[in-house]
C-alpha atoms as a PDB file:
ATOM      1  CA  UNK A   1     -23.961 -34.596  64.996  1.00  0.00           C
ATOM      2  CA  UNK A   2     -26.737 -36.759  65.977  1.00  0.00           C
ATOM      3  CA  UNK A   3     -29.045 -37.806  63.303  1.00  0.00           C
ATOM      4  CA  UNK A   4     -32.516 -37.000  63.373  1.00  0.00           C
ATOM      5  CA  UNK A   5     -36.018 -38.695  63.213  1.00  0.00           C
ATOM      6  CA  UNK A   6     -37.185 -38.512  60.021  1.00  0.00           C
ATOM      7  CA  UNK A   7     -40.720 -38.491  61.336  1.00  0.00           C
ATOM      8  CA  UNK A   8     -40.096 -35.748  63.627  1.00  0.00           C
ATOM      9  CA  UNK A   9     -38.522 -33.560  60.894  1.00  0.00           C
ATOM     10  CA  UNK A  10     -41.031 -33.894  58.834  1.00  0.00           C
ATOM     11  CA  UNK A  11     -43.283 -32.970  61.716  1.00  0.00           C
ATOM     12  CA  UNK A  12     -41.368 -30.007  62.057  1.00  0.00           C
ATOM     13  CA  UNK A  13     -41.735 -28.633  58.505  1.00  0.00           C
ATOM     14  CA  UNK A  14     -45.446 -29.478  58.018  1.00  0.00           C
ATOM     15  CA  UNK A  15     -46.382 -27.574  61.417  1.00  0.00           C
ATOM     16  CA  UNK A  16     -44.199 -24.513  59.789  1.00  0.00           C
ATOM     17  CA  UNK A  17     -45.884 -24.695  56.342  1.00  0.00           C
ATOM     18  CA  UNK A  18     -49.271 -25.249  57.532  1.00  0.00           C
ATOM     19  CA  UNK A  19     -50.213 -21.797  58.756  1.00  0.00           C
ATOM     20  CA  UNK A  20     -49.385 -20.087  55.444  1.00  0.00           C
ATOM     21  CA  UNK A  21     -51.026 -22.562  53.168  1.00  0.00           C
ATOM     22  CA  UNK A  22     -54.671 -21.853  52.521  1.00  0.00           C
ATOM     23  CA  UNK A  23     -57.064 -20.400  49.931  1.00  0.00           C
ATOM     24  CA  UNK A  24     -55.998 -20.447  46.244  1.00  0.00           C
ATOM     25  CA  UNK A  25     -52.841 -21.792  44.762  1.00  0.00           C
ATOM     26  CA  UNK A  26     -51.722 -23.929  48.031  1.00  0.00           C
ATOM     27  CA  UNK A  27     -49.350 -25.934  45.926  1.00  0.00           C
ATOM     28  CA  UNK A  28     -47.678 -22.969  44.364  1.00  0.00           C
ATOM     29  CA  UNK A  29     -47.442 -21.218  48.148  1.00  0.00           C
ATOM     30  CA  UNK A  30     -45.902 -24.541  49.288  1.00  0.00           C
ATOM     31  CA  UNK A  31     -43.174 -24.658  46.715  1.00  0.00           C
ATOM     32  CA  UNK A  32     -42.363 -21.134  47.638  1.00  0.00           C
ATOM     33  CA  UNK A  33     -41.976 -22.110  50.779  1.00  0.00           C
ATOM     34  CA  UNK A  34     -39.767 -25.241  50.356  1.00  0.00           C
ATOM     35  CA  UNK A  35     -37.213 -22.993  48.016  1.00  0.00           C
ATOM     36  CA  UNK A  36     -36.819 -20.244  50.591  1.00  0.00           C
ATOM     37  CA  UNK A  37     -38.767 -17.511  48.239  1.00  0.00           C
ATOM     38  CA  UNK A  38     -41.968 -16.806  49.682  1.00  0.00           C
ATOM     39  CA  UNK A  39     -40.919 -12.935  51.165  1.00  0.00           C
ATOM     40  CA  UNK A  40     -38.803 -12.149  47.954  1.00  0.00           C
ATOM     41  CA  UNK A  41     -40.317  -9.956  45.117  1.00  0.00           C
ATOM     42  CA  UNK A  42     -38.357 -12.288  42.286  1.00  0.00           C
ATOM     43  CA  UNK A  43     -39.449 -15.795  42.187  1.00  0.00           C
ATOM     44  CA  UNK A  44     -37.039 -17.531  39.855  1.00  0.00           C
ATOM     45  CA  UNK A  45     -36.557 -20.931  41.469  1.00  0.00           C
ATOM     46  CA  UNK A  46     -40.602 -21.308  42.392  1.00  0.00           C
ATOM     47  CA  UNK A  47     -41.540 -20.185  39.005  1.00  0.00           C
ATOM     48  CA  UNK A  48     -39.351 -22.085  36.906  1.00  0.00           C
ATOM     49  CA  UNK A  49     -40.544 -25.575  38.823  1.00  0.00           C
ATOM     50  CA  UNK A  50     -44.011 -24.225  38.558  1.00  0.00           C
ATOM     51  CA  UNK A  51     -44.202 -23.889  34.666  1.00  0.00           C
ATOM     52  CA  UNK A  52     -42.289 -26.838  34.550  1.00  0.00           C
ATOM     53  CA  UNK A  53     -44.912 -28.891  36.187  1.00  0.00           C
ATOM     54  CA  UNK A  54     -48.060 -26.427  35.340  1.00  0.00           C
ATOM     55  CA  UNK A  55     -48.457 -25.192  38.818  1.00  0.00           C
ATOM     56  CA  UNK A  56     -50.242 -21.778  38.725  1.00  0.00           C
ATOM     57  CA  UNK A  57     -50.063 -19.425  41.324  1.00  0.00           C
ATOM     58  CA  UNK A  58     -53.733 -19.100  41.747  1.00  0.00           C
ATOM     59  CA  UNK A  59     -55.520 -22.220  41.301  1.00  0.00           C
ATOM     60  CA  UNK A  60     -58.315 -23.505  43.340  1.00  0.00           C
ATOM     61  CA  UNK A  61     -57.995 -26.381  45.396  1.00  0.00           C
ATOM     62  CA  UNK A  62     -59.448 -29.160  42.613  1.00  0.00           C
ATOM     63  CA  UNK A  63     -56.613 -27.567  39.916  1.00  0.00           C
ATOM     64  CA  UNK A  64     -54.107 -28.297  42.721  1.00  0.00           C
ATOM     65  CA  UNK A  65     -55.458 -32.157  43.496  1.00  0.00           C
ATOM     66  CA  UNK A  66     -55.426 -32.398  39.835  1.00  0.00           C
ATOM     67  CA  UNK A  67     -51.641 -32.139  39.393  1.00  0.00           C
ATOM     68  CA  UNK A  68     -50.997 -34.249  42.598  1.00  0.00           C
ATOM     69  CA  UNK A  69     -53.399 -36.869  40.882  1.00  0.00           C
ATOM     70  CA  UNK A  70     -50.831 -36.985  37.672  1.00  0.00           C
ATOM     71  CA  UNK A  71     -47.723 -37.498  40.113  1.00  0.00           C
ATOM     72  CA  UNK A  72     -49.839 -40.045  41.977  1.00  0.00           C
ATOM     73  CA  UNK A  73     -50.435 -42.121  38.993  1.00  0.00           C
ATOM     74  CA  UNK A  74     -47.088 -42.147  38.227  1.00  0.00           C
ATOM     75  CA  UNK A  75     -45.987 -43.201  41.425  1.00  0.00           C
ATOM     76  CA  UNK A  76     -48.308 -45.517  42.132  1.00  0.00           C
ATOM     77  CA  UNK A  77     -48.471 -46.855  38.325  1.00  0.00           C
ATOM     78  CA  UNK A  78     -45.948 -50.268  38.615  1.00  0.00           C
ATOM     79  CA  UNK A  79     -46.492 -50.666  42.304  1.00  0.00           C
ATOM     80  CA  UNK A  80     -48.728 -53.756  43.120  1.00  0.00           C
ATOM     81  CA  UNK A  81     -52.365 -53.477  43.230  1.00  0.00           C
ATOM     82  CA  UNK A  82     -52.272 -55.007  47.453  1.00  0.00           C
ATOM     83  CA  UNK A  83     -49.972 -52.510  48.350  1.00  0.00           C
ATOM     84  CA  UNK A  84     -51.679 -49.633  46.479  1.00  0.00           C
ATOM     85  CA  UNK A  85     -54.773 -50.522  47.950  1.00  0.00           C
ATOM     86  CA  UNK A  86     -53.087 -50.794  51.422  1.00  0.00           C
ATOM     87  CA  UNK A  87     -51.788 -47.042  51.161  1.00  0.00           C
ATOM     88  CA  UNK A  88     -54.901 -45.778  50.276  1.00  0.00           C
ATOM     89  CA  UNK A  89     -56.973 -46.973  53.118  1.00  0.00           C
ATOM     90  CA  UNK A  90     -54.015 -46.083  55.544  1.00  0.00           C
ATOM     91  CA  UNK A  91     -54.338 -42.605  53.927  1.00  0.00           C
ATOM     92  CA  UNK A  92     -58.432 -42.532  54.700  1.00  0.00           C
ATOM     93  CA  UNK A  93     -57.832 -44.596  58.111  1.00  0.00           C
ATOM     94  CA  UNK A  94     -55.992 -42.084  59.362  1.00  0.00           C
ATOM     95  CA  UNK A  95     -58.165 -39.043  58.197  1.00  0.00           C
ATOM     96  CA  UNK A  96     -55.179 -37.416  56.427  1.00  0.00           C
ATOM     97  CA  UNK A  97     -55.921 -33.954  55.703  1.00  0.00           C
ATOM     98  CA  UNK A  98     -54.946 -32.371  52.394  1.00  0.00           C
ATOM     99  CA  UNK A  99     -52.562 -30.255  53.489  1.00  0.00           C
ATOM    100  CA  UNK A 100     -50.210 -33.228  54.500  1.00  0.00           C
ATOM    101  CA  UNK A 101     -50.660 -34.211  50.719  1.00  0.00           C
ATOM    102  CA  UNK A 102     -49.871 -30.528  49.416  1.00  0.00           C
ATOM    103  CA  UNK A 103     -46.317 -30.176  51.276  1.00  0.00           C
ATOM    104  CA  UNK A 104     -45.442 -34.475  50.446  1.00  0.00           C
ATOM    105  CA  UNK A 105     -46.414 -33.650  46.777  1.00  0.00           C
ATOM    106  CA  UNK A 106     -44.703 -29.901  46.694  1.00  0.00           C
ATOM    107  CA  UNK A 107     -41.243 -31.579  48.014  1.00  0.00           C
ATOM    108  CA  UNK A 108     -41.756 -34.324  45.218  1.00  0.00           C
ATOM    109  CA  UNK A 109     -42.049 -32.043  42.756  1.00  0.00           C
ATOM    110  CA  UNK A 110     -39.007 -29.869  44.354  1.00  0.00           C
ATOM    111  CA  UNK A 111     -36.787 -32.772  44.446  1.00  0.00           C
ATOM    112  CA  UNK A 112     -38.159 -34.174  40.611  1.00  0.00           C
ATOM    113  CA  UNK A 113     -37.241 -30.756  39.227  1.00  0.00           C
ATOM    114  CA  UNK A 114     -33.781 -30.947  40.694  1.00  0.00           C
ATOM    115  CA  UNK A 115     -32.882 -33.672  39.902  1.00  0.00           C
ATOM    116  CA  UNK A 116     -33.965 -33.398  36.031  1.00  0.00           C
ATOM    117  CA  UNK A 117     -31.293 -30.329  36.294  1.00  0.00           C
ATOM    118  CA  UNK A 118     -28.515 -33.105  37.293  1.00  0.00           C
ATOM    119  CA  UNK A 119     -29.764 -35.045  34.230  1.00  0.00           C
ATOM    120  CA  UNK A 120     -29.203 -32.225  31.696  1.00  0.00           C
ATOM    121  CA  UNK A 121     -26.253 -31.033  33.354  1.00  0.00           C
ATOM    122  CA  UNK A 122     -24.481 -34.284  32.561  1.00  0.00           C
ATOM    123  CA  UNK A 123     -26.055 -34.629  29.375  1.00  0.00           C
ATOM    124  CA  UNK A 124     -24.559 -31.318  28.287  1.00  0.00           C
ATOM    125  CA  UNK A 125     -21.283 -32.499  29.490  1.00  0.00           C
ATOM    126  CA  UNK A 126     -21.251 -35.806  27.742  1.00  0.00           C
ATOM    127  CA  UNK A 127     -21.983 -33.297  24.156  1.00  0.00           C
ATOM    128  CA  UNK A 128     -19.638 -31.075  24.965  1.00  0.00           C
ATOM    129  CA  UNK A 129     -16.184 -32.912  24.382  1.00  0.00           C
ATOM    130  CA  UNK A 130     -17.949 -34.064  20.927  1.00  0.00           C
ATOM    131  CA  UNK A 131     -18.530 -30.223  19.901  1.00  0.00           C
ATOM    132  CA  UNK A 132     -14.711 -29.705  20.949  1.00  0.00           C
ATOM    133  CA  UNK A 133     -13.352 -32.413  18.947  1.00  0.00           C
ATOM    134  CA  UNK A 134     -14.774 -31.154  15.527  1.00  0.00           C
ATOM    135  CA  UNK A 135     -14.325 -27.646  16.218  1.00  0.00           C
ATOM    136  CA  UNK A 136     -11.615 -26.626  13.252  1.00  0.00           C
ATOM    137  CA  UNK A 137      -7.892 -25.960  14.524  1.00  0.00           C
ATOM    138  CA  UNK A 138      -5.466 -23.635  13.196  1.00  0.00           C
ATOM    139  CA  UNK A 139      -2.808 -25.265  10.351  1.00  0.00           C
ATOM    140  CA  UNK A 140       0.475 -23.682  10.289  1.00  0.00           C
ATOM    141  CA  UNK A 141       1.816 -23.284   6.988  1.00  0.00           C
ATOM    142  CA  UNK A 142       5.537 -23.087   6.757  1.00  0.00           C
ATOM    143  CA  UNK A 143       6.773 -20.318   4.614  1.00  0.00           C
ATOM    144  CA  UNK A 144       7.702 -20.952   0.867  1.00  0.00           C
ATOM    145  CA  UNK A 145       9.874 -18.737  -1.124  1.00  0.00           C
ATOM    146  CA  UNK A 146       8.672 -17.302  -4.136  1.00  0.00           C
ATOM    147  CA  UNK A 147      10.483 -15.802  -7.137  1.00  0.00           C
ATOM    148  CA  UNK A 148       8.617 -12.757  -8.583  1.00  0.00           C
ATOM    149  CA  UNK A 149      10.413 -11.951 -11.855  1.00  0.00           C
ATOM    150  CA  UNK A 150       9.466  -8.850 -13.780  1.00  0.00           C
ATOM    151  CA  UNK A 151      10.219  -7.378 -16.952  1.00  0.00           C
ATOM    152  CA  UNK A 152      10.252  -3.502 -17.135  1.00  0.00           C
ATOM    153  CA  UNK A 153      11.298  -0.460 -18.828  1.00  0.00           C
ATOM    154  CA  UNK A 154      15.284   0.884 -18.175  1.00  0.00           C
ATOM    155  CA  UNK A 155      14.051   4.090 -16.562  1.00  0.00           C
ATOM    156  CA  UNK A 156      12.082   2.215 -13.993  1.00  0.00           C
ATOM    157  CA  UNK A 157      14.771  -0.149 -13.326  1.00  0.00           C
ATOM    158  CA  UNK A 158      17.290   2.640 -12.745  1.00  0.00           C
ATOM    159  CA  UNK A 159      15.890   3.883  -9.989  1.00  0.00           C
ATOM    160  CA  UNK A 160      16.821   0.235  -8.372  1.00  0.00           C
ATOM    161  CA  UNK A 161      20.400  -0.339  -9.705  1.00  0.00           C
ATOM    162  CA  UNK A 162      22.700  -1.969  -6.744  1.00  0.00           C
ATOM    163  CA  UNK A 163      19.786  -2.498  -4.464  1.00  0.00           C
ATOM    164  CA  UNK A 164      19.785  -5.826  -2.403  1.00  0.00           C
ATOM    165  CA  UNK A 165      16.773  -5.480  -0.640  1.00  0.00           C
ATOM    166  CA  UNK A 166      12.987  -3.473  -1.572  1.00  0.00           C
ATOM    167  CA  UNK A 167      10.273  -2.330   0.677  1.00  0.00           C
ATOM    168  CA  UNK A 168       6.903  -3.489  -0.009  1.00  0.00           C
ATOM    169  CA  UNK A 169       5.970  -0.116  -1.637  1.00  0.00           C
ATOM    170  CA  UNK A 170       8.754  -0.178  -3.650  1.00  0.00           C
ATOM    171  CA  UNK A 171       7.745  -3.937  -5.246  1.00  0.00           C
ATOM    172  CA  UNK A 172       4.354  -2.164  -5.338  1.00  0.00           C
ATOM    173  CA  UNK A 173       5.098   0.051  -7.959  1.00  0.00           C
ATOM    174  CA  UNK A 174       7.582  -2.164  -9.907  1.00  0.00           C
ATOM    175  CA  UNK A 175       4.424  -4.670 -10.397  1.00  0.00           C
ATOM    176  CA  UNK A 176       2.231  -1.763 -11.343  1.00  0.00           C
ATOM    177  CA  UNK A 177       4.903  -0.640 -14.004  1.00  0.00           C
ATOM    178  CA  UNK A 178       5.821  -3.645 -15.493  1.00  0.00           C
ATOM    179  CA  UNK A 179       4.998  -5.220 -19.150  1.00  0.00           C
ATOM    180  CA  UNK A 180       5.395  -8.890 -18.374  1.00  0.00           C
ATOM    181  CA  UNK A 181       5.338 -10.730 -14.801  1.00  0.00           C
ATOM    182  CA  UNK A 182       5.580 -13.816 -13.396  1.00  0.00           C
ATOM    183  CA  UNK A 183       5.533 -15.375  -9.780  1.00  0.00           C
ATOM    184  CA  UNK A 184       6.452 -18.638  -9.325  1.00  0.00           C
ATOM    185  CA  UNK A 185       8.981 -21.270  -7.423  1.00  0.00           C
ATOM    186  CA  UNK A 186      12.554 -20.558  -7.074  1.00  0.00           C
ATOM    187  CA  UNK A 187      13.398 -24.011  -8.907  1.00  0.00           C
ATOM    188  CA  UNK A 188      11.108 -22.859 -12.152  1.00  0.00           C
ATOM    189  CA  UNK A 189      12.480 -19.273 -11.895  1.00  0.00           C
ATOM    190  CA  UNK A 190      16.103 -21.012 -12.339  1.00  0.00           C
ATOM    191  CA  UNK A 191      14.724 -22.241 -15.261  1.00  0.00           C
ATOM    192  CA  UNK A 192      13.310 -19.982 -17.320  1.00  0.00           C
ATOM    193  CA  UNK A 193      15.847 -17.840 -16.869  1.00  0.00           C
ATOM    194  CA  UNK A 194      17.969 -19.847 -18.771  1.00  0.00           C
ATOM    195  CA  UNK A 195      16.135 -18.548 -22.100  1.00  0.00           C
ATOM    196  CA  UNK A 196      16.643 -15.367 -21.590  1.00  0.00           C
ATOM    197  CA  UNK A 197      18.986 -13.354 -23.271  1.00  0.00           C
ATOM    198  CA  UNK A 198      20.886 -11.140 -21.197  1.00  0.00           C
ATOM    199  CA  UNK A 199      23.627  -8.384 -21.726  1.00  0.00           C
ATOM    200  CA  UNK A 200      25.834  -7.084 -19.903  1.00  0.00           C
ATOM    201  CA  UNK A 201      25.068  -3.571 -20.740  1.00  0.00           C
ATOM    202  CA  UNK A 202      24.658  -1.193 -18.389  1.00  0.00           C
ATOM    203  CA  UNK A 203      21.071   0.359 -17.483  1.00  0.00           C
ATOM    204  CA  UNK A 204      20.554   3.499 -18.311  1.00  0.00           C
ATOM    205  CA  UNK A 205      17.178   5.580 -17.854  1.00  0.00           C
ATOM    206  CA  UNK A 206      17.501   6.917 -21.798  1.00  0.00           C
ATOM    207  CA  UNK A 207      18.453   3.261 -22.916  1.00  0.00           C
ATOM    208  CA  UNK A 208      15.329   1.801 -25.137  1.00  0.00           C
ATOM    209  CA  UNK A 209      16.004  -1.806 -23.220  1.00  0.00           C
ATOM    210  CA  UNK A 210      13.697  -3.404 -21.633  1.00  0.00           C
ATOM    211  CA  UNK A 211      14.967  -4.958 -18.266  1.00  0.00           C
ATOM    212  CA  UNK A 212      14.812  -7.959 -16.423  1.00  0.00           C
ATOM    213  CA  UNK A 213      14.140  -8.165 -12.371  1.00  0.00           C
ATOM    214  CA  UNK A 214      14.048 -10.660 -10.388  1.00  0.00           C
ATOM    215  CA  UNK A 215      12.689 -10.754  -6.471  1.00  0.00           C
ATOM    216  CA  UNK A 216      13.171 -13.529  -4.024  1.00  0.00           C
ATOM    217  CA  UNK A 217      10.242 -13.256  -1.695  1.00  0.00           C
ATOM    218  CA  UNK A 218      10.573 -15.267   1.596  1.00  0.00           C
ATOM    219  CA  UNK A 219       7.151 -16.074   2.177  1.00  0.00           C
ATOM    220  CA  UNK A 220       5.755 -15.768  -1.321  1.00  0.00           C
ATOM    221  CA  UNK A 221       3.331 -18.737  -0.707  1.00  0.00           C
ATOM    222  CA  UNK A 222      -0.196 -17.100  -1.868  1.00  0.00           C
ATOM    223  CA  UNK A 223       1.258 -15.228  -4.565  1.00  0.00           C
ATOM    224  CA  UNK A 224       2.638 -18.150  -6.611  1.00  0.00           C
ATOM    225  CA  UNK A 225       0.865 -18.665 -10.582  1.00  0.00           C
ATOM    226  CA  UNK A 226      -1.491 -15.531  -9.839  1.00  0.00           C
ATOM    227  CA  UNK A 227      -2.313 -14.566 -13.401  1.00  0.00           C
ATOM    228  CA  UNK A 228      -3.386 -10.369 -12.981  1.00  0.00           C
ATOM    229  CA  UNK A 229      -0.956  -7.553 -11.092  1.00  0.00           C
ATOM    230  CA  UNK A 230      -4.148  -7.284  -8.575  1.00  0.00           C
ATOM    231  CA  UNK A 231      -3.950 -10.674  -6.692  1.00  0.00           C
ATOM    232  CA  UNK A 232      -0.068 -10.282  -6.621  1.00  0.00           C
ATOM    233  CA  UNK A 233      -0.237  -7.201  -4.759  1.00  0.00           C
ATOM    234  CA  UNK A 234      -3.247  -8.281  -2.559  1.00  0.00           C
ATOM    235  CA  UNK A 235      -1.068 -11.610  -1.479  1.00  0.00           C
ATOM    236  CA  UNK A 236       1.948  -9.434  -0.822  1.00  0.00           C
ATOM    237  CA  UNK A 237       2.838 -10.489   2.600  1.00  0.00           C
ATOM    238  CA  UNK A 238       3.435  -7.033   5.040  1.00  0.00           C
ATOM    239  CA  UNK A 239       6.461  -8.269   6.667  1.00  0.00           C
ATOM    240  CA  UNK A 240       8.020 -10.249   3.761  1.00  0.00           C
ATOM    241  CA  UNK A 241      11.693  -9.591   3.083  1.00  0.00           C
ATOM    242  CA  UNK A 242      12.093  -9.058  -0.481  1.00  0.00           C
ATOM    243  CA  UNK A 243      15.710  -9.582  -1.849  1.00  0.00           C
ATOM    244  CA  UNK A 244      16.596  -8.548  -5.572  1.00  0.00           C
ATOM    245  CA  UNK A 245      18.449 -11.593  -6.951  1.00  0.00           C
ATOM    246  CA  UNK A 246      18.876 -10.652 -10.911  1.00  0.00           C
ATOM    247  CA  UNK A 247      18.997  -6.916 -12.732  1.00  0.00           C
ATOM    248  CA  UNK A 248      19.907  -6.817 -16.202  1.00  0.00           C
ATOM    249  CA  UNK A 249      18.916  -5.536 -19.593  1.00  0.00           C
ATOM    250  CA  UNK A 250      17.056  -8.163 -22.175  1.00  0.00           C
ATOM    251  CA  UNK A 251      18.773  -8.642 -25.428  1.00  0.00           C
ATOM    252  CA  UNK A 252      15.085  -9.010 -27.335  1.00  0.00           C
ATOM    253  CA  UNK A 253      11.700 -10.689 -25.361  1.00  0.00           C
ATOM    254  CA  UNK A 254      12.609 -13.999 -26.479  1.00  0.00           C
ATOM    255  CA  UNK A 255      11.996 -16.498 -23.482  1.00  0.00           C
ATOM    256  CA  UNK A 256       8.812 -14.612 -22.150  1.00  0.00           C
ATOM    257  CA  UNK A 257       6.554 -16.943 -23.530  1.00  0.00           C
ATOM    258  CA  UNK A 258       5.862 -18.290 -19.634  1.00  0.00           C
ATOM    259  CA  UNK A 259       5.613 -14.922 -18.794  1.00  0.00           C
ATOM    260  CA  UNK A 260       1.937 -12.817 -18.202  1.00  0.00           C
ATOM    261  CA  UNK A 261       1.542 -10.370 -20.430  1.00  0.00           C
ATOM    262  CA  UNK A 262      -0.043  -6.939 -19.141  1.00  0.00           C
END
């Protein structure tokens, strides 16, 4: 494709543009133009380089020169005094009217609007990684076993003799029925249950003993040292497998001194 005169392009679009520019708010028309909206009801891209620049839609002619003035200034600003006095009398030399300066300013301001949209678009991209770097991530938390070990009356317990496994409902209501509880590690359980005083009697649901359970809980994590029957219940994994390790009647309530009292 064979390139093209810039001179004669620019020819081109300034004898389109003329014809529709006139009476108020040339610069505003122009821009319209330039972005392809002029027969279309919404306006988006005209109006949002408008406000930008404070283009409005019906200003007279001197409102108009008075924007172009502020771009001119800043164009002309850092450029040598010779050469800005060179363009101007070229500009007057030449009898250039004002609509020549309405469609060169309108694409400047097109063009200055367009590319302040790169700008921000790589600004927000150079922020971005930094918001994704702080944003919080997800820990895992491998599962800990906890030993709940209850103490309760001989009728309750009854109802659990040569039971391997409970549902949660059923560790529900053992924690709502017992006298003194405690949830803690499976190394400390080991422990104190070494000052207990077991029997080997049998449990009965008329015997007067009271009896001790114990419940391994595989993922027992948020339940371990909670002090009330409340927070034990509430931290009660759903899905937790809960696996009776220890049934047996109490001798007397020596040992419970680790224990919570209800």
């Amino acid at each position: 494709m064979a390139n093209e005169n810039p001179k004669d392009l620019y020819n081109q679009v300034c004898n389109n543009i003329y014809p529709q520019i006139n009476g108020r708010g040339r610069l505003y028309k122009t821009i319209q133009i330039i972005v392809g909206e002029e027969q279309l009801h919404e306006q988006e891209k005209t109006k949002k380089i408008c406000d930008y620049f404070g283009i409005k839609p019906y200003a007279n002619k001197d409102e108009d020169k008075e924007i172009i003035n502020d771009l001119l200034d800043g164009i002309l600003r850092n450029a040598p005094i010779n050469n800005v006095i060179a363009i101007i009398a070229k500009v007057i030399n030449q009898g250039v009217n004002m609509e020549w300066i309405f469609v060169a300013a309108a694409f400047t301001f097109v063009g200055l609007f367009l590319y302040k949209q790169t700008i921000d678009k790589k600004e927000q991209a150079k922020i971005k990684p930094a918001v994704q770097e702080i944003k919080e991530q997800p820990i895992f938390l491998h599962p800990i076993s906890a030993s709940l070990c209850l103490v309760v009356s001989a009728s309750i317990a009854s109802n659990f003799i040569n039971r391997s496994t409970l549902k949660i409902d059923e560790l529900t209501y053992l924690i709502d029925n017992a006298s003194y509880f405690l949830c803690t590690t499976v190394e400390v359980a080991n422990s104190n249950e070494q000052n207990l005083e077991i029997t080997d009697e049998n449990i009965s649901p008329d015997s007067i003993r009271e009896v001790y359970i114990r419940i391994n809980i595989n993922d027992g994590r948020n339940m371990i040292d909670k002090k009330i029957p409340y927070y034990l219940k509430t931290n009660l994994p759903l899905q937790a497998q809960c696996t009776v390790k220890k049934l047996a009647c109490l001798e007397n309530l020596s040992g419970l001194e680790k224990f919570n009292r209800v």
